[in-house]
N, C-alpha and C. Protein backbone atom coordinates (compact mmCIF):
# COMPACT_ATOMS: atom_id res chain seq x y z
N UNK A 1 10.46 46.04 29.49
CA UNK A 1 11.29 45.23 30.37
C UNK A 1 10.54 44.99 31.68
N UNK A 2 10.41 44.10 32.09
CA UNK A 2 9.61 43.77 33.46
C UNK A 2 10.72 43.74 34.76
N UNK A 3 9.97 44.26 35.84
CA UNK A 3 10.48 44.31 37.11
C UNK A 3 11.44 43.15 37.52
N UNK A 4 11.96 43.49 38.59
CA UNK A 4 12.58 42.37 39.30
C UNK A 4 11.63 41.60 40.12
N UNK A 5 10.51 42.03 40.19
CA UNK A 5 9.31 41.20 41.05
C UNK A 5 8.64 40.53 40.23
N UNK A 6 8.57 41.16 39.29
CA UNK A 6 7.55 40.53 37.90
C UNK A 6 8.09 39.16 38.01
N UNK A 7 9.45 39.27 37.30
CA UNK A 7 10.32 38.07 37.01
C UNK A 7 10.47 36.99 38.19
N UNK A 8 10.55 37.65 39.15
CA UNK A 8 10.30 36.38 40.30
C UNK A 8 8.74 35.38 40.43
N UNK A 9 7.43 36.53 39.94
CA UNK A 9 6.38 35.79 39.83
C UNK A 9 6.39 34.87 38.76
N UNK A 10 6.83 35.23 37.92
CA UNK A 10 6.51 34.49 36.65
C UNK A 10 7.62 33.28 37.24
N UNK A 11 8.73 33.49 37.41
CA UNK A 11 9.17 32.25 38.04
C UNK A 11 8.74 31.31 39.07
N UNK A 12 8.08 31.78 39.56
CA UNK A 12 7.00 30.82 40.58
C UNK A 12 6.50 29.97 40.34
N UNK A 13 5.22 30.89 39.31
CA UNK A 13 4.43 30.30 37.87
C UNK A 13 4.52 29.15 37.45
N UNK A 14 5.73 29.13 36.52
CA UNK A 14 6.35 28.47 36.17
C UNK A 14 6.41 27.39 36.66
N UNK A 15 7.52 26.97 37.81
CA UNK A 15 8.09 26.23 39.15
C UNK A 15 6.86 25.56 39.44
N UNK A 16 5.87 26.16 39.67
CA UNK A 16 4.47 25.53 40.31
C UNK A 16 3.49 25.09 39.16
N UNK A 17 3.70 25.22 37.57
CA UNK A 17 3.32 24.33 36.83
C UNK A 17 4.13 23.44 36.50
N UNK A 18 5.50 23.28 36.61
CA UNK A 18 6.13 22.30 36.55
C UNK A 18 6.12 21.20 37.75
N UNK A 19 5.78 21.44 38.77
CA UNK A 19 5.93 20.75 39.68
C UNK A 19 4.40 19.86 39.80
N UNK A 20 3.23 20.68 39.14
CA UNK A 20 1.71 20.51 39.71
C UNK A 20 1.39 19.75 37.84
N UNK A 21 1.86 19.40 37.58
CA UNK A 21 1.80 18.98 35.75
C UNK A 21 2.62 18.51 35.40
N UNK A 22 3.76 18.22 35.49
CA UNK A 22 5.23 18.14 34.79
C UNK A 22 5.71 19.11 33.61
N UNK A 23 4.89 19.74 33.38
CA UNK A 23 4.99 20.92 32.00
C UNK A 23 5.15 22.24 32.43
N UNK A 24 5.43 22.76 31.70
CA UNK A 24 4.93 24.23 31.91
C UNK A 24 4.25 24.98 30.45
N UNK A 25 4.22 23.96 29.77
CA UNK A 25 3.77 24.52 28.18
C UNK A 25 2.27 24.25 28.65
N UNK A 26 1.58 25.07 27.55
CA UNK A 26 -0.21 25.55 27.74
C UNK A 26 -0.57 24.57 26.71
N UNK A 27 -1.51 24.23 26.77
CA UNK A 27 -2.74 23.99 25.91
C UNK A 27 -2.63 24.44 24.87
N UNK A 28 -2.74 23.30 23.44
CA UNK A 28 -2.53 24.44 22.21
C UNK A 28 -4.00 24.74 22.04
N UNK A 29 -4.49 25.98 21.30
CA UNK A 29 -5.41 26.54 20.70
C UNK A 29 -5.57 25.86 20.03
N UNK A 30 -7.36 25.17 19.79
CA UNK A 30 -7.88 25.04 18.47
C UNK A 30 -7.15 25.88 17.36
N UNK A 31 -6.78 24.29 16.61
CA UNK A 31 -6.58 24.91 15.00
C UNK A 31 -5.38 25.25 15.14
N UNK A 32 -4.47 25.15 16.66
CA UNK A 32 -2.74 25.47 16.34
C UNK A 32 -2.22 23.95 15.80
N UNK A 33 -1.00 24.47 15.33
CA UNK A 33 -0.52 23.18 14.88
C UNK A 33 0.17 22.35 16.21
N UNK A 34 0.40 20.85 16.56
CA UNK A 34 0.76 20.56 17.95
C UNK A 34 2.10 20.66 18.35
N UNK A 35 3.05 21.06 19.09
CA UNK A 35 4.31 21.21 18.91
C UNK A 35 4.57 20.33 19.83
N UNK A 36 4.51 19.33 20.55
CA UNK A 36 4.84 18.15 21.19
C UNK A 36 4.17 18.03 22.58
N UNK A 37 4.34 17.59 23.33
CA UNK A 37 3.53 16.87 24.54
C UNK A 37 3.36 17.73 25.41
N UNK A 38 2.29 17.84 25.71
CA UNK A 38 1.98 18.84 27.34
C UNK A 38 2.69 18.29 28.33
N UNK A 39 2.91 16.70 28.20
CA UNK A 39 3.52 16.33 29.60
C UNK A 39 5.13 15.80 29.35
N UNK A 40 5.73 16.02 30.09
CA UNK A 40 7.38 16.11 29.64
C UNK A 40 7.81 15.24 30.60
N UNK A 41 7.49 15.18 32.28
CA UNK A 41 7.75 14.58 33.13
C UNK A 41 6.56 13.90 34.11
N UNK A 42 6.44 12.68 34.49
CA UNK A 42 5.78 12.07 35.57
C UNK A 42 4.77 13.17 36.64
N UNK A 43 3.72 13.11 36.07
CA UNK A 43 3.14 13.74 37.10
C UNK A 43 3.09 13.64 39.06
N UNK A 44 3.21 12.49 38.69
CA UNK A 44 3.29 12.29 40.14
C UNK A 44 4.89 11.69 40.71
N UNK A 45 5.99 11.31 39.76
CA UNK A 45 7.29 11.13 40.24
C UNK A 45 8.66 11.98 39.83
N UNK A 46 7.40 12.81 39.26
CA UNK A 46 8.50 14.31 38.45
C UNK A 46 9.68 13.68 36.80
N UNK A 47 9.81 12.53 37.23
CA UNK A 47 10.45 11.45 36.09
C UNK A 47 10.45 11.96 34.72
N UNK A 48 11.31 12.38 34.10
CA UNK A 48 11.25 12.17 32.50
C UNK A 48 10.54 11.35 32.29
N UNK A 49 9.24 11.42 31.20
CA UNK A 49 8.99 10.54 30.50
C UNK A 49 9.26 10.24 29.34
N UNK A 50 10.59 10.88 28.32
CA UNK A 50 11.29 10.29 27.55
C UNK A 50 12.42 10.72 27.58
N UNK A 51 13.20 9.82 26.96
CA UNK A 51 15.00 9.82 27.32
C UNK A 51 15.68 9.92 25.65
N UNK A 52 16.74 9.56 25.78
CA UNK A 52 17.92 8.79 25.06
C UNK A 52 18.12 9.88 23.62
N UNK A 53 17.20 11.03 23.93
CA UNK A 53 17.23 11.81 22.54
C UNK A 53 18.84 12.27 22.08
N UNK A 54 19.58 12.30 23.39
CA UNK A 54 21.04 12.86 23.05
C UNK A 54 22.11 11.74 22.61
N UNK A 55 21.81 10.31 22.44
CA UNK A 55 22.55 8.74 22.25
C UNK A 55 22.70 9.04 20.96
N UNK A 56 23.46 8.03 20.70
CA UNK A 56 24.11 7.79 19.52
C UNK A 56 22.76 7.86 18.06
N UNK A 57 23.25 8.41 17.42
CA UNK A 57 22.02 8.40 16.33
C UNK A 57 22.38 7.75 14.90
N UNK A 58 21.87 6.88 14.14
CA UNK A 58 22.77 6.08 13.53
C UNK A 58 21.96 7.09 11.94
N UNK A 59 22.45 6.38 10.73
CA UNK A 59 22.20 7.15 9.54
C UNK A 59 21.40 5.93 8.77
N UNK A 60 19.97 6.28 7.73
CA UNK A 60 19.83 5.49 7.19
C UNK A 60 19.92 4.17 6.49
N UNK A 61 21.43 4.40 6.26
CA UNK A 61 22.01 3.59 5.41
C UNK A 61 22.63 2.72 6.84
N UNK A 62 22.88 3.25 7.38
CA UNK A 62 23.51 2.72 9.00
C UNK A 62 22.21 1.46 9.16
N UNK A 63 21.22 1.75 9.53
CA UNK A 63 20.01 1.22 9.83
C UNK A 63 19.88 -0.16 8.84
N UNK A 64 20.01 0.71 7.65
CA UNK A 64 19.35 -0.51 6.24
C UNK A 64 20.46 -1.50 6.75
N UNK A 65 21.62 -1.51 7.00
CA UNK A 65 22.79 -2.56 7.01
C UNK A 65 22.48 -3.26 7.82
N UNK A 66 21.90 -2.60 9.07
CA UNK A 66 21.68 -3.49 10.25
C UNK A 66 20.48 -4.41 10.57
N UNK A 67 19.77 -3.71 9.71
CA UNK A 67 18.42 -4.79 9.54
C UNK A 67 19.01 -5.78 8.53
N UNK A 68 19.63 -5.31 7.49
CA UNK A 68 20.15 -6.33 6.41
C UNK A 68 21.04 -7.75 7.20
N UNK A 69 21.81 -7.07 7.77
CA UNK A 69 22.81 -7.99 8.59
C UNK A 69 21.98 -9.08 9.68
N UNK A 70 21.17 -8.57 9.76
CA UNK A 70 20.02 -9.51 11.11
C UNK A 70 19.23 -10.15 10.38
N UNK A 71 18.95 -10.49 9.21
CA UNK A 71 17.71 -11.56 8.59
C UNK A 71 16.79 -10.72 8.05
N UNK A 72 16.70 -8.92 8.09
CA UNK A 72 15.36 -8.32 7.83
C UNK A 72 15.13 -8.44 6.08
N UNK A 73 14.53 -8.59 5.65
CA UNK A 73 13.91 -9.11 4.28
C UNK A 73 13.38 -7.66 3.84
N UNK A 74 12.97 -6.92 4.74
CA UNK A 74 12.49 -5.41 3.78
C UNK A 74 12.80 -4.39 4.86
N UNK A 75 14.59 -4.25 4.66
CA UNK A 75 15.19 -3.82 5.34
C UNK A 75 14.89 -1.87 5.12
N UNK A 76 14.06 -1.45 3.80
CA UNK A 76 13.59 -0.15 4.01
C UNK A 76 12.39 0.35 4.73
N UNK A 77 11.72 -0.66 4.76
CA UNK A 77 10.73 -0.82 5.98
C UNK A 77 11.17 -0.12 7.60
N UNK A 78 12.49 -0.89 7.58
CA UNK A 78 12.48 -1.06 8.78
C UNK A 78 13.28 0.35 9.22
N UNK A 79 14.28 0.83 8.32
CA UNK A 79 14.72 2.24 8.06
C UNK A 79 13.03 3.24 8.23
N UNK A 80 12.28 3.36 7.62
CA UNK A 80 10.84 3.84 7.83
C UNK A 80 10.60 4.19 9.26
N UNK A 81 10.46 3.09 9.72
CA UNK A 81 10.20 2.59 11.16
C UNK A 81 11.35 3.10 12.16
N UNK A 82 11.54 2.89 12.07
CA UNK A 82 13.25 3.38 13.09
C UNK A 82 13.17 4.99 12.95
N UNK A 83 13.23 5.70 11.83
CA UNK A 83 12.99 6.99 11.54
C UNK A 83 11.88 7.91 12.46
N UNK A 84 11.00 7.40 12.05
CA UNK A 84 9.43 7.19 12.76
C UNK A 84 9.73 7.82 14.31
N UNK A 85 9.67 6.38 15.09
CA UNK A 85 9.67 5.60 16.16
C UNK A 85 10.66 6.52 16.99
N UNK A 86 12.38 6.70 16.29
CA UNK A 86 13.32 6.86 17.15
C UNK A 86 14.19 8.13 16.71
N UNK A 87 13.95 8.31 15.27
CA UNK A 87 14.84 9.56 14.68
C UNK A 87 16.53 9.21 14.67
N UNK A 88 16.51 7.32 14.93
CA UNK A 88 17.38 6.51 14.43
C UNK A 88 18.61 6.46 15.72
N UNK A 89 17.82 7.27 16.61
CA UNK A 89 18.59 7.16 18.12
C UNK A 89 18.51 6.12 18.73
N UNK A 90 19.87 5.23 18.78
CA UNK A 90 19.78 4.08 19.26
C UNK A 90 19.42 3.98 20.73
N UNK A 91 19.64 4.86 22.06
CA UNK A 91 19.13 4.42 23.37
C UNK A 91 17.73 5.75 23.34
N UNK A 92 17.08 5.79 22.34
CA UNK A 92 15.56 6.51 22.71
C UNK A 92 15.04 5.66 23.40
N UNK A 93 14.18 6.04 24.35
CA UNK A 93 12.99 5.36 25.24
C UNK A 93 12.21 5.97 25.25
N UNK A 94 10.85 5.58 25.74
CA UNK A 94 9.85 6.23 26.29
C UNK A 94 9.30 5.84 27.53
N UNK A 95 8.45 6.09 28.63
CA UNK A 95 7.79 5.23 29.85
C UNK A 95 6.49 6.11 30.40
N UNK A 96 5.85 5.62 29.95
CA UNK A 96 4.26 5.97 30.25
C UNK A 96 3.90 5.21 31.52
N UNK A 97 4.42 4.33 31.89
CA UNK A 97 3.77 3.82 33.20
C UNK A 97 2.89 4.45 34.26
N UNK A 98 2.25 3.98 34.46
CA UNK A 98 1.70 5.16 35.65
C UNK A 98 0.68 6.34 35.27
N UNK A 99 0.54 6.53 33.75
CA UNK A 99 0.00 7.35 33.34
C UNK A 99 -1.75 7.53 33.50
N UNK A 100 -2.69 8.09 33.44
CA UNK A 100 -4.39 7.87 33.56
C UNK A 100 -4.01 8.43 31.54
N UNK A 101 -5.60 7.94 31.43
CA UNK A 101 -6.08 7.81 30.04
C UNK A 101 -5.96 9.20 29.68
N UNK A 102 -6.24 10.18 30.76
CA UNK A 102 -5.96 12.07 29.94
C UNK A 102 -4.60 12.11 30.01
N UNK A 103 -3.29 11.86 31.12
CA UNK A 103 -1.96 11.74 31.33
C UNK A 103 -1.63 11.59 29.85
N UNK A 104 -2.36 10.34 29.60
CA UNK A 104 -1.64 9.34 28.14
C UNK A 104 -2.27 10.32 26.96
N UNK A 105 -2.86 10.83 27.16
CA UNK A 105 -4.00 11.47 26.13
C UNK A 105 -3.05 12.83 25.89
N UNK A 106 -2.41 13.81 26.93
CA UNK A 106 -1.82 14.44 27.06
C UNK A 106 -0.17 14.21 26.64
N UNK A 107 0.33 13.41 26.69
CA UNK A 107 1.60 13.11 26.03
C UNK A 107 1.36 13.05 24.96
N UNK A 108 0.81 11.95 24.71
CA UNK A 108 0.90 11.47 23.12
C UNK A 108 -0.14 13.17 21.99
N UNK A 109 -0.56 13.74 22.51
CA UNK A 109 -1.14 14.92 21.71
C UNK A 109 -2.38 13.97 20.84
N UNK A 110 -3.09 15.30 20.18
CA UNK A 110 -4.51 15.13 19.70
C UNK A 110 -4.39 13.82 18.02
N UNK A 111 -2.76 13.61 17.77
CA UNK A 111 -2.62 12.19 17.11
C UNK A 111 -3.86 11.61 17.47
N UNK A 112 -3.66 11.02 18.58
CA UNK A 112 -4.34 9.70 18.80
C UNK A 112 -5.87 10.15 19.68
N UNK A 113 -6.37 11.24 19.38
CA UNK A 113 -7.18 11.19 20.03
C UNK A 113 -8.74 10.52 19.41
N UNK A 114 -9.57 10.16 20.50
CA UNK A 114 -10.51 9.35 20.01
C UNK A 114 -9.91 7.52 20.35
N UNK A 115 -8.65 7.02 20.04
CA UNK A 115 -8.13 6.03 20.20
C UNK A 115 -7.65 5.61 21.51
N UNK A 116 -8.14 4.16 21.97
CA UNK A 116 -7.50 3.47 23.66
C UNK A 116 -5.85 3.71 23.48
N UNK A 117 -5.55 4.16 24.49
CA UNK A 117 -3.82 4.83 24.31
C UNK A 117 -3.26 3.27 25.94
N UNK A 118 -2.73 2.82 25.70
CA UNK A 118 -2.05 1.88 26.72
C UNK A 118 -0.39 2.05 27.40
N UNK A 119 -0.27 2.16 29.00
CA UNK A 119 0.66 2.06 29.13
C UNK A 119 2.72 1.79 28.44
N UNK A 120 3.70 2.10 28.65
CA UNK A 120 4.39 1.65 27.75
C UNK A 120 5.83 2.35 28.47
N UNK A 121 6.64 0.74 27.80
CA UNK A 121 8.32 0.76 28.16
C UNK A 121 8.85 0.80 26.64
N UNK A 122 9.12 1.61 26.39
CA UNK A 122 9.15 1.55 24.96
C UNK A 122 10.69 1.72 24.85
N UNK A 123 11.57 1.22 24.23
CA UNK A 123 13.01 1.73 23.80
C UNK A 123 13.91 1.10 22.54
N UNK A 124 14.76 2.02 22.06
CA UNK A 124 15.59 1.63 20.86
C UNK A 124 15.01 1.82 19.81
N UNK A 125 15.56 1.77 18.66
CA UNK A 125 15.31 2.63 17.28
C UNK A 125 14.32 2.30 16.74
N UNK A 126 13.69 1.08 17.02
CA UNK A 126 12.16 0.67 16.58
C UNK A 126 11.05 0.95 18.15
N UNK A 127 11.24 1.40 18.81
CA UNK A 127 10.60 1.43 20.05
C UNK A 127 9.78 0.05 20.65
N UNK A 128 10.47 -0.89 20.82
CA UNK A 128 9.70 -2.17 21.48
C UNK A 128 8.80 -1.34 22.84
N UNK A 129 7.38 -1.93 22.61
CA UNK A 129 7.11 -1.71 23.54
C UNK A 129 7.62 -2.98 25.20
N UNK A 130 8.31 -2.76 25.55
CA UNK A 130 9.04 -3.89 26.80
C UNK A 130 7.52 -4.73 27.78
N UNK A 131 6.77 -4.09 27.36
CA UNK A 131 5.45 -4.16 28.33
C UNK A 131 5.17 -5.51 27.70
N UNK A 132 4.96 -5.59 26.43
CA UNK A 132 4.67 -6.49 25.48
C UNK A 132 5.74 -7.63 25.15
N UNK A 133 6.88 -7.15 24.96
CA UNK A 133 7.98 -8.50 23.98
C UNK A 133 8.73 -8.76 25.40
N UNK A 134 8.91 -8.32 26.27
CA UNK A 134 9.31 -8.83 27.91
C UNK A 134 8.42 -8.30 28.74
N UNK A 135 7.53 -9.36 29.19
CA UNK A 135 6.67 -8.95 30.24
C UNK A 135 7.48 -9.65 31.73
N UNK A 136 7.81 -10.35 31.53
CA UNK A 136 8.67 -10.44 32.78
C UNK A 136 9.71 -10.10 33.40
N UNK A 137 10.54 -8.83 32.82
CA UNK A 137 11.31 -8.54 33.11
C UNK A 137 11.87 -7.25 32.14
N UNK A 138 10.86 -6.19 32.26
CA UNK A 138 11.14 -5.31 31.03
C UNK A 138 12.47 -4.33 31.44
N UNK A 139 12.62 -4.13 32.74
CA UNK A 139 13.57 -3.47 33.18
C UNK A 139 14.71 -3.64 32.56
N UNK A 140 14.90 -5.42 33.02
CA UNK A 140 16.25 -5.68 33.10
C UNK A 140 16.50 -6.24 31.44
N UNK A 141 14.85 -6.15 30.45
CA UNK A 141 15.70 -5.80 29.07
C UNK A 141 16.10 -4.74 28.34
N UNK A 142 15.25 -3.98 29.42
CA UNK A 142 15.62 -1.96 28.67
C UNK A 142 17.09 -2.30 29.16
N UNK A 143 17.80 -2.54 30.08
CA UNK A 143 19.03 -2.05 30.47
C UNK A 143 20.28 -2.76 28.96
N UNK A 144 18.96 -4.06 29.08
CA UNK A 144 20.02 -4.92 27.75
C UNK A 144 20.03 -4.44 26.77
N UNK A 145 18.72 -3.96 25.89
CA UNK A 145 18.56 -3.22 24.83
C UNK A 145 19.16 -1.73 24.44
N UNK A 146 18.93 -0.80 25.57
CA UNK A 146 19.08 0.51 25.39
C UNK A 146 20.05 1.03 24.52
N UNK A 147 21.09 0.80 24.73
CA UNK A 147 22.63 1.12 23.89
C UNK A 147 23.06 -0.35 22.81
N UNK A 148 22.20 -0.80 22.42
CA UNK A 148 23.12 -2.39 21.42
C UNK A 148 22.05 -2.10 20.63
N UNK A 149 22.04 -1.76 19.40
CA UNK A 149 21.59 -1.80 17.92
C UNK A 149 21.60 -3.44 18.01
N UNK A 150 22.54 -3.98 17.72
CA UNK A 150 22.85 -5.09 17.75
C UNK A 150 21.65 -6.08 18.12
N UNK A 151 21.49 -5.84 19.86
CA UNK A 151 20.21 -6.46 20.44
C UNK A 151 18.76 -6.27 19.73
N UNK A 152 19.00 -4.96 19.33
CA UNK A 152 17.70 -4.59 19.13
C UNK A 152 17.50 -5.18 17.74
N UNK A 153 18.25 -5.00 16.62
CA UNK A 153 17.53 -5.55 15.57
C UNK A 153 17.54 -7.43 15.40
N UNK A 154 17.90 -7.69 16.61
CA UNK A 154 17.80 -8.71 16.39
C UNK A 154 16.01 -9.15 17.08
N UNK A 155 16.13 -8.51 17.67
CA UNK A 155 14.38 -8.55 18.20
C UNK A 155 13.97 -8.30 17.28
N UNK A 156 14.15 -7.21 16.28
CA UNK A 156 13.43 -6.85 15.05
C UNK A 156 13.11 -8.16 14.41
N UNK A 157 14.13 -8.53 13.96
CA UNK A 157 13.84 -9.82 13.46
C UNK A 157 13.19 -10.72 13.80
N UNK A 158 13.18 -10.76 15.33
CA UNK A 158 12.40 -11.46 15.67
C UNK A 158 10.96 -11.26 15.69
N UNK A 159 10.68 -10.35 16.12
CA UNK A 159 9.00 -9.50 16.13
C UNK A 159 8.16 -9.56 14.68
N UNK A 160 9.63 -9.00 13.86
CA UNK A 160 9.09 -8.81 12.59
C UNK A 160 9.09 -10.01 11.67
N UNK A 161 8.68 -11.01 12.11
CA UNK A 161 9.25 -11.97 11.47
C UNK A 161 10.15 -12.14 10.03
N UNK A 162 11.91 -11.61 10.63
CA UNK A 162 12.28 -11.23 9.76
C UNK A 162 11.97 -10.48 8.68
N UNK A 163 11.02 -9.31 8.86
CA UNK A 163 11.07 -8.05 7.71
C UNK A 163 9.56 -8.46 7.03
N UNK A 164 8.52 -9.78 7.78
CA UNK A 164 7.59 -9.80 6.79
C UNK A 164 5.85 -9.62 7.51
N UNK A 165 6.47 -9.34 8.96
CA UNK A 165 5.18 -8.76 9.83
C UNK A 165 5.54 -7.64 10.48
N UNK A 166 4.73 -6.77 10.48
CA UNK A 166 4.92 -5.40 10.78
C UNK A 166 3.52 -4.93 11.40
N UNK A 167 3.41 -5.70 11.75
CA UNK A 167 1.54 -5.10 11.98
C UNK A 167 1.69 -4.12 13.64
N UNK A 168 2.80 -4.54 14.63
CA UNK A 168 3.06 -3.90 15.37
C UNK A 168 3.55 -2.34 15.63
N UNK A 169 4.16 -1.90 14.41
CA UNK A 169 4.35 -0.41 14.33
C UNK A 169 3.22 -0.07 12.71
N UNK A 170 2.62 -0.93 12.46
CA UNK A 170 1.83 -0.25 11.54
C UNK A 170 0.59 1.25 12.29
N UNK A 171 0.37 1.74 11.52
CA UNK A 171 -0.37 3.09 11.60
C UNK A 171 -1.52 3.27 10.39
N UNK A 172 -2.49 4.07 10.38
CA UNK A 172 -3.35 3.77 8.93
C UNK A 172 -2.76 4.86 9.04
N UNK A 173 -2.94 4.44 7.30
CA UNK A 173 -2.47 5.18 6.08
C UNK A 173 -0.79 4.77 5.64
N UNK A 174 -0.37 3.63 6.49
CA UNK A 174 0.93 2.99 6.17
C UNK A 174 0.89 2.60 4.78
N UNK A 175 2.10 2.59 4.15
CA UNK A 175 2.15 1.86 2.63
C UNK A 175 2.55 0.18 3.04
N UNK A 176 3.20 -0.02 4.08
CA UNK A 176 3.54 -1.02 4.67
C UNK A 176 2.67 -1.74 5.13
């Protein structure tokens, strides 16, 4: 059992890697498996850098309908994708803004390492990046998008040209 002083240092610790990193999780060891992002919050605005994990979460079959209902043509695709991307949470986001190439390198984990990692407003069950499909106004479409399935697969449709381009959430080794 450790002291009552102990416990105050280690709380310091702590406090002062959260504040000087946004994390307080270490570095995984070569050869550990990755258990998610070193960086949790804005290094320099303390900010979450992802949200919406506690929103409404819809069910596969939820998904397939809604791509079905919007024009999507390979509406299990897009179930895939949504899975992927959002874990089918309709107001997920993400916001990398602001990030440097190790920041970005550091969120996203040793996935993508070796690969140019780019800024990103990312939100809703397929994660639009907002940077990209509203560059003029990504704010004020996260606010539109965030909570409307609705909105969003209709962008799907749109992006995806209806269910038959996907090259935007493709990944190698996709079957898609």
């Amino acid at each position: 059992m450790r002291t009552r002083d102990e416990l105050v240092i280690v709380g310091l610790v702590v406090a002062g890697l959260v504040l000087l990193g946004g994390s307080a999780k270490a570095a995984p060891k070569p050869g550990t498996k990755y258990r998610g992002p070193l960086l949790v919050n804005h290094p320099r605005t303390g900010l979450p850098l992802r949200g919406g994990m506690g929103s409404r979460r819809l069910s596969s079959s939820e998904i397939r309908q809604l791509a079905q209902q919007h024009g999507v043509a390979s509406p299990d695709v897009a179930v895939t994708i949504a899975m992927r991307e959002s874990g089918g949470r309709v107001g997920a986001w993400v916001d990398t803004r602001g990030l440097s190439d190790q920041e970005l390198h550091d969120f996203w984990g040793p996935t993508y390492d070796g690969q140019t990692l780019h800024e990103e407003l990312s939100v809703g069950l397929w994660q639009f990046n907002l940077l990209v499909w509203a560059k003029a106004d990504p704010e004020g479409e996260k606010a539109l998008l965030e909570d409307d399935e609705n909105a969003q697969a209709e962008l799907l449709a749109k992006v995806s040209q209806h269910g038959t381009y996907w090259a935007p959430w493709h990944r190698k080794g996709d079957a898609f």
